[in-house]
PDB file of N, CA and C in Angstrom:
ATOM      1  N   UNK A   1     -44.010   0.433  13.851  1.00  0.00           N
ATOM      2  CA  UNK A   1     -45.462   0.557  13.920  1.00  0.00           C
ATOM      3  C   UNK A   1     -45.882   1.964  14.345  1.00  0.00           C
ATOM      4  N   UNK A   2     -45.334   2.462  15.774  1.00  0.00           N
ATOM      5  CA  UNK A   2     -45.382   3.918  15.687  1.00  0.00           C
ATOM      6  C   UNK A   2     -45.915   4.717  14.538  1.00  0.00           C
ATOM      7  N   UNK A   3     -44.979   4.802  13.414  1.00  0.00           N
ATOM      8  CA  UNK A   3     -44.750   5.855  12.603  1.00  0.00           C
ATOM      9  C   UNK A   3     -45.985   5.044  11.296  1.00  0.00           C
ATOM     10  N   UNK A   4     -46.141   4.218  11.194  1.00  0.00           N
ATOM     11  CA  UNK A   4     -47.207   3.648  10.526  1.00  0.00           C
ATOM     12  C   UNK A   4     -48.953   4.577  11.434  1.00  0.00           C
ATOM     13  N   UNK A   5     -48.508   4.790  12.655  1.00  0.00           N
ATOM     14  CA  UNK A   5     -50.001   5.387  13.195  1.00  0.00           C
ATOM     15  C   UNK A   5     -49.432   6.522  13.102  1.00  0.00           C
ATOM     16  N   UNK A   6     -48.549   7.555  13.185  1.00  0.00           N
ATOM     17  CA  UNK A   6     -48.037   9.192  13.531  1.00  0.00           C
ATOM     18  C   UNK A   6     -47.876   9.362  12.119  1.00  0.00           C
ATOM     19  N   UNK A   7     -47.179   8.878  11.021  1.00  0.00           N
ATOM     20  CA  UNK A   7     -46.684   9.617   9.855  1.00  0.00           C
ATOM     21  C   UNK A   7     -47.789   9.243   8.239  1.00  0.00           C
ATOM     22  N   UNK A   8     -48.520  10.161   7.728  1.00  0.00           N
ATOM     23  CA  UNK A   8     -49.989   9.909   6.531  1.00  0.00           C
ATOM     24  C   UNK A   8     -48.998   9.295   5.586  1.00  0.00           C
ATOM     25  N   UNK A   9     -47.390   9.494   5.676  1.00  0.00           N
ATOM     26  CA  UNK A   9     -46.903   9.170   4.085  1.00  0.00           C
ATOM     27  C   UNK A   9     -46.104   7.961   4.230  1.00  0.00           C
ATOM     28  N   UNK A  10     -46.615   6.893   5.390  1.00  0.00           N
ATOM     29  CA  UNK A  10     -46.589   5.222   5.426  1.00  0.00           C
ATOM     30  C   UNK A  10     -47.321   4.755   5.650  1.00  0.00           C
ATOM     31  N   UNK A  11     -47.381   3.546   4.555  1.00  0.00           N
ATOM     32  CA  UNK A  11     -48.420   2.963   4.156  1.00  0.00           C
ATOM     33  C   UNK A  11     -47.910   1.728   4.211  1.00  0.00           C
ATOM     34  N   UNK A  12     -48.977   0.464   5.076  1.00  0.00           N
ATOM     35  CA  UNK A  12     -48.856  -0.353   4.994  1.00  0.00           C
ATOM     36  C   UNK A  12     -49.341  -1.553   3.995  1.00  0.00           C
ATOM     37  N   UNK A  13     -48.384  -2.100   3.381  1.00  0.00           N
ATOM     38  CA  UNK A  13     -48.747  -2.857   2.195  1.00  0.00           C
ATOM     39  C   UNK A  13     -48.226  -4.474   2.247  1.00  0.00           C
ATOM     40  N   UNK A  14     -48.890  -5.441   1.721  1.00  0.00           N
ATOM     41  CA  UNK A  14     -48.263  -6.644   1.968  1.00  0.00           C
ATOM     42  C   UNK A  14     -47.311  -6.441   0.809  1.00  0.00           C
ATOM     43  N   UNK A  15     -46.462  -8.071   0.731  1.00  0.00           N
ATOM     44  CA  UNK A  15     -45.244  -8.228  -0.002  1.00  0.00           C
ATOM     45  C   UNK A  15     -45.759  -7.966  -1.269  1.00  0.00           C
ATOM     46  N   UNK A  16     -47.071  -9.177  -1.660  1.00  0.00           N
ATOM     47  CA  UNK A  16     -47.732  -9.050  -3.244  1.00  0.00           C
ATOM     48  C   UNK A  16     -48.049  -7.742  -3.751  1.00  0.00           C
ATOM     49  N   UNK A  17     -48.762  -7.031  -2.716  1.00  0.00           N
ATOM     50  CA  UNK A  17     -48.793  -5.492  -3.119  1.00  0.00           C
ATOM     51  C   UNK A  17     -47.204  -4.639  -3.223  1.00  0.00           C
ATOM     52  N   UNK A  18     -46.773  -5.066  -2.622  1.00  0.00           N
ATOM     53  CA  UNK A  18     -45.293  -4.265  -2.705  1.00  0.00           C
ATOM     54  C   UNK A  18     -44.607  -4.735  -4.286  1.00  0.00           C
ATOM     55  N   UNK A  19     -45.141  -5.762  -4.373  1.00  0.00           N
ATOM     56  CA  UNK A  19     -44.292  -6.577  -5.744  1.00  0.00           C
ATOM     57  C   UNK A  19     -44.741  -5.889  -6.824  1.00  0.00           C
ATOM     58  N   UNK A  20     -45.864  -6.165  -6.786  1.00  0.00           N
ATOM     59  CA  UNK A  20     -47.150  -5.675  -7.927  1.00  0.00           C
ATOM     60  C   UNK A  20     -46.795  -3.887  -8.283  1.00  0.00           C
ATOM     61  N   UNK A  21     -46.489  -3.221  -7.545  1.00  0.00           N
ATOM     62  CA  UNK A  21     -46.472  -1.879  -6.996  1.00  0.00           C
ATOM     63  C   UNK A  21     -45.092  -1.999  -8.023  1.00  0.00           C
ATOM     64  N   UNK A  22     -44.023  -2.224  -7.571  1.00  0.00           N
ATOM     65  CA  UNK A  22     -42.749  -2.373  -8.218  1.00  0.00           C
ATOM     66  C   UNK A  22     -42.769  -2.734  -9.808  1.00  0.00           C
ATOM     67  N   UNK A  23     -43.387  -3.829  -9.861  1.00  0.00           N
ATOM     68  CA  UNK A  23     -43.442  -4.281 -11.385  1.00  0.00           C
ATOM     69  C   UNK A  23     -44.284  -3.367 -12.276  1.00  0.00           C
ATOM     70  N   UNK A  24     -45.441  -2.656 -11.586  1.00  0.00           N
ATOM     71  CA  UNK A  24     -45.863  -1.691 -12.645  1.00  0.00           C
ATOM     72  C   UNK A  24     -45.419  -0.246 -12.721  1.00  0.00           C
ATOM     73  N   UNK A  25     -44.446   0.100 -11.542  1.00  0.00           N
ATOM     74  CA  UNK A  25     -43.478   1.356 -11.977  1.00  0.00           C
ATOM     75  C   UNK A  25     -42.362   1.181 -13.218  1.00  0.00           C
ATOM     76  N   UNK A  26     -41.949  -0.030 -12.473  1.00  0.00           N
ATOM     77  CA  UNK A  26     -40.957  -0.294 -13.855  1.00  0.00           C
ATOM     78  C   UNK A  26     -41.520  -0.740 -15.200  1.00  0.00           C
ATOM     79  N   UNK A  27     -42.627  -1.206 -15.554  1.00  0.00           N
ATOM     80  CA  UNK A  27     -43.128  -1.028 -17.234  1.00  0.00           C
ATOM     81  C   UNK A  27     -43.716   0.246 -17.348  1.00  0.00           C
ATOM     82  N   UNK A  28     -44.050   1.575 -16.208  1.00  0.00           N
ATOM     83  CA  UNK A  28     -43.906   2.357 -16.919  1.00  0.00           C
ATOM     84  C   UNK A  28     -42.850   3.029 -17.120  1.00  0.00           C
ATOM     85  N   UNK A  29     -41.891   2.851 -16.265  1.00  0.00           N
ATOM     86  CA  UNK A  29     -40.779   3.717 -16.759  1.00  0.00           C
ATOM     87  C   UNK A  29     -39.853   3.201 -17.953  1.00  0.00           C
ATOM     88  N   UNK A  30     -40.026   2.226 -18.101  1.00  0.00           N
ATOM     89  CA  UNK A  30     -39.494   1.478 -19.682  1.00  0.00           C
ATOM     90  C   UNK A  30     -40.079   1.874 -20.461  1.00  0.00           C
ATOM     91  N   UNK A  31     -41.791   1.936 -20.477  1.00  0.00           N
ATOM     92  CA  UNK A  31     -42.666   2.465 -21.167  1.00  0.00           C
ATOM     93  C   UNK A  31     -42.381   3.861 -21.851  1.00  0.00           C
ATOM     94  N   UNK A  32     -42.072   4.586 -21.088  1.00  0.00           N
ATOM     95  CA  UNK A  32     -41.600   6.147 -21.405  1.00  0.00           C
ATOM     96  C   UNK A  32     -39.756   6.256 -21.929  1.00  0.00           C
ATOM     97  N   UNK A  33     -38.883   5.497 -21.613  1.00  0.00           N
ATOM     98  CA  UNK A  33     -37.684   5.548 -21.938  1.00  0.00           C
ATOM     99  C   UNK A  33     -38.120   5.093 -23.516  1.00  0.00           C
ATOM    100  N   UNK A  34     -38.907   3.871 -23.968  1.00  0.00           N
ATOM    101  CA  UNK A  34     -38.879   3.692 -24.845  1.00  0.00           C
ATOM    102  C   UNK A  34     -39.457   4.412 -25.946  1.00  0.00           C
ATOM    103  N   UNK A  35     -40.530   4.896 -25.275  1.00  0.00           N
ATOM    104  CA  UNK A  35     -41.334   6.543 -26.236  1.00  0.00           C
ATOM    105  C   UNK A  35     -40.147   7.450 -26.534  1.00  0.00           C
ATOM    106  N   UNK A  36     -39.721   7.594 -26.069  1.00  0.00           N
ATOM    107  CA  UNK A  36     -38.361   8.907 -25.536  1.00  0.00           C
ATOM    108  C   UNK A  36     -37.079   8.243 -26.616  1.00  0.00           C
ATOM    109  N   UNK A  37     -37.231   7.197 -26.925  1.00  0.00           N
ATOM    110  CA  UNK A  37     -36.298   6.922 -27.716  1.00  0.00           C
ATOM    111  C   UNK A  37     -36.593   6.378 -29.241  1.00  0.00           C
ATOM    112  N   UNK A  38     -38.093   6.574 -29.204  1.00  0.00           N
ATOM    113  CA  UNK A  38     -38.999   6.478 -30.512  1.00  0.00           C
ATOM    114  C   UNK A  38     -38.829   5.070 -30.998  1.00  0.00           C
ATOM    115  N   UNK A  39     -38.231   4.302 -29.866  1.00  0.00           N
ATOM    116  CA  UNK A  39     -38.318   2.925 -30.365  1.00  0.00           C
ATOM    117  C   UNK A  39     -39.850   2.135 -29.742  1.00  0.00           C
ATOM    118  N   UNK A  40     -40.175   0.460 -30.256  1.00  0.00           N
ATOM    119  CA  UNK A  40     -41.019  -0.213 -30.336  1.00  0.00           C
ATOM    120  C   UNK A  40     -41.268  -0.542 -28.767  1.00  0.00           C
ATOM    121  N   UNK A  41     -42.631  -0.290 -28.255  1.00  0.00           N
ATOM    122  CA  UNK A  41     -42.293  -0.578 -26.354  1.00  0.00           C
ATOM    123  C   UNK A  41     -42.561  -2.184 -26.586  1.00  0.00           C
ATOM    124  N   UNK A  42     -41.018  -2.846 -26.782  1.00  0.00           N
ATOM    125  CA  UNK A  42     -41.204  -4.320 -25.604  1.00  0.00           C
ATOM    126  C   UNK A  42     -39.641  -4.344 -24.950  1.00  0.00           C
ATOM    127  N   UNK A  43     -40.557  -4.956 -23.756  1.00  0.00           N
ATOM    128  CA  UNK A  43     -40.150  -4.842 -22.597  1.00  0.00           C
ATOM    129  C   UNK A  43     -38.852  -6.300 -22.447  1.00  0.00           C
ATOM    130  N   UNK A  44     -39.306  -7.228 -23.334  1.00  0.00           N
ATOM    131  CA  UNK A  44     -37.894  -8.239 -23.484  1.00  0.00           C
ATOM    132  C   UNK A  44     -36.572  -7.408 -24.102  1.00  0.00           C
ATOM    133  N   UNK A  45     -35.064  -8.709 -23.370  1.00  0.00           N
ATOM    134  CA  UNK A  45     -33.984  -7.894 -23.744  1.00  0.00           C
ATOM    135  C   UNK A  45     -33.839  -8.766 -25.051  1.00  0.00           C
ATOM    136  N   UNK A  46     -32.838  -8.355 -26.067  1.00  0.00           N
ATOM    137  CA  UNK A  46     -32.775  -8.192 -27.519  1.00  0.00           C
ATOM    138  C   UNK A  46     -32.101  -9.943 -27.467  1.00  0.00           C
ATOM    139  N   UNK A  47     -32.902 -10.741 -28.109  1.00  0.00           N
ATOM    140  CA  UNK A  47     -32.543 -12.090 -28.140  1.00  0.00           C
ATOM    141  C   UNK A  47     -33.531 -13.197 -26.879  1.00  0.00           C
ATOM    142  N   UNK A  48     -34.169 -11.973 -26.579  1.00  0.00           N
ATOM    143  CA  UNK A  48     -35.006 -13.096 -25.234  1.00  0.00           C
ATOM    144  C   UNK A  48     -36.224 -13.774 -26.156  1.00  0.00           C
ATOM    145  N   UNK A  49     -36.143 -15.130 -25.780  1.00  0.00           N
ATOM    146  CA  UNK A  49     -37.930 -15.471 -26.057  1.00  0.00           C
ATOM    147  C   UNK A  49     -38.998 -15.674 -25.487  1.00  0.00           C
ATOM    148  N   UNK A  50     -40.226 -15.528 -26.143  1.00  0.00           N
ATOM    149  CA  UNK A  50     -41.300 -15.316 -25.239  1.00  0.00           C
ATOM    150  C   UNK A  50     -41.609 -16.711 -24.927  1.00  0.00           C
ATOM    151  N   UNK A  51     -42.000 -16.892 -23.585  1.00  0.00           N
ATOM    152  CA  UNK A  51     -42.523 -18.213 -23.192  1.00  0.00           C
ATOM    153  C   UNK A  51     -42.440 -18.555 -21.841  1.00  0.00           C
TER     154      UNK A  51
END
């Protein structure tokens, strides 16, 4: 807690925000691997179905 009041670059976030936070770094960074590889952006693996 300290360093939550002394340090500007922690930030307190609940779990859902922490989740949420996580899940939209990683579709963009898939997002861009997949630009980068001039292929189609979806985010399922090859044989998954939607549902």
């Amino acid at each position: 807690m300290s360093s939550l009041d002394s340090d500007i670059r922690v930030d307190r976030r609940t779990w859902r925000e922490l989740l949420d936070s996580t899940l939209r770094s990683h579709r963009d960074f898939l997002e861009r691997v997949y630009t980068m590889r001039g292929e189609e952006d979806d985010t399922r693996p090859s044989g998954a179905r939607a549902g």
